[in-house]
C-alpha atoms as a PDB file:
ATOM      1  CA  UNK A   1    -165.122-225.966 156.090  1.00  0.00           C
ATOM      2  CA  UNK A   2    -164.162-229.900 156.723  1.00  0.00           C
ATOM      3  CA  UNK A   3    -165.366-230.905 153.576  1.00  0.00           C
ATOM      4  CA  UNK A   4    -163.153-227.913 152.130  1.00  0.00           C
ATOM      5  CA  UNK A   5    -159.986-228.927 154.533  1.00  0.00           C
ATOM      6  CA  UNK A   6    -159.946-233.457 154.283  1.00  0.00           C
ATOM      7  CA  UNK A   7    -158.812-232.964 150.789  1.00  0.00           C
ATOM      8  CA  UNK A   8    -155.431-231.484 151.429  1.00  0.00           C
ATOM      9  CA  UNK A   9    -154.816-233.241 155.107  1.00  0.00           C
ATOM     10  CA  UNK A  10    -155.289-236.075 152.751  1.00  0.00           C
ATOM     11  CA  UNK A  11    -153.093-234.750 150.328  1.00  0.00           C
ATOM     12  CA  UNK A  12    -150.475-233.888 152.487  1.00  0.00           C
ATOM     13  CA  UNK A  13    -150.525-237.615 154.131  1.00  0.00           C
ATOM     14  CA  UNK A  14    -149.966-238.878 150.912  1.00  0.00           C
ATOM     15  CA  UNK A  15    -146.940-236.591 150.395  1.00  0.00           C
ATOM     16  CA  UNK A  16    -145.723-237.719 153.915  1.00  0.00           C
ATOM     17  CA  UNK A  17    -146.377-241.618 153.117  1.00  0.00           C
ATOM     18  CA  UNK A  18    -144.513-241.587 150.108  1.00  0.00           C
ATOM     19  CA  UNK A  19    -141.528-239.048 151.472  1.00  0.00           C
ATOM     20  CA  UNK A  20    -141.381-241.785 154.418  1.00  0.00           C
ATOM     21  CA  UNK A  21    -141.362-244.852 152.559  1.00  0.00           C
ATOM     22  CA  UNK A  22    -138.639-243.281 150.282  1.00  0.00           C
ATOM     23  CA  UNK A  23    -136.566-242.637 153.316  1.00  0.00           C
ATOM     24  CA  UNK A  24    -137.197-246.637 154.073  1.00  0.00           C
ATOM     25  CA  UNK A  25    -135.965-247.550 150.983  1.00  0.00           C
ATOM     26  CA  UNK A  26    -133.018-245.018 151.363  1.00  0.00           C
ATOM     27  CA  UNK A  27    -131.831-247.176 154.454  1.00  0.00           C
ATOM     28  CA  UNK A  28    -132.470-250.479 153.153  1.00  0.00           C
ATOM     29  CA  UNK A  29    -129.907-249.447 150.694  1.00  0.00           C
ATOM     30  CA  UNK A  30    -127.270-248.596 152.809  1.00  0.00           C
ATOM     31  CA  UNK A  31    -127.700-251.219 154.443  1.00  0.00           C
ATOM     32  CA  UNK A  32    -127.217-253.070 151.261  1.00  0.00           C
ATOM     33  CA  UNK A  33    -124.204-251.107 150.442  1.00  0.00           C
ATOM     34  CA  UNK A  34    -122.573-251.797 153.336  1.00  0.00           C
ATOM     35  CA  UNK A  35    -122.963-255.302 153.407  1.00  0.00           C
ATOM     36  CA  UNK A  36    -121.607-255.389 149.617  1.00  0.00           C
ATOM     37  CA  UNK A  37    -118.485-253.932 151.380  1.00  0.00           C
ATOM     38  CA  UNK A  38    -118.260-255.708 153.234  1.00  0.00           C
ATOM     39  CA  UNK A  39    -118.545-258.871 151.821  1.00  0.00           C
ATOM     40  CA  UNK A  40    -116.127-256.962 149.115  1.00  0.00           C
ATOM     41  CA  UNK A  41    -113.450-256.100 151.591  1.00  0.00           C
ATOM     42  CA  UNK A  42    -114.098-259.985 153.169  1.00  0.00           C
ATOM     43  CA  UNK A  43    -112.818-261.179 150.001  1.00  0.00           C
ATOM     44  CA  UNK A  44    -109.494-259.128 149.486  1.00  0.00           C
END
C-alpha cells in the first residue's frame, strides 16, 4: 500500500511546487509592472 501511494503524494508535490513557484513568478511581475508605472508616470 505505501509503495502503491509515494508515487502520487509525489506527484501531487510536484503539481503543488510548480503551481507555487508560478504564483512566485506571478508576483514578481506585478511587482515589476508596477514599478514600470511607476517609473512611467515619474517621467510625465
Amino acid at each position: 500500500m505505501k509503495t502503491f501511494c509515494q508515487p502520487s503524494t509525489n506527484k501531487i508535490t510536484k503539481q503543488f511546487l510548480r503551481k507555487n513557484r508560478s504564483i512566485e513568478l506571478d508576483k514578481e511581475q506585478a511587482f515589476q509592472l508596477e514599478e514600470v508605472q511607476e517609473t512611467l508616470l515619474g517621467s510625465l
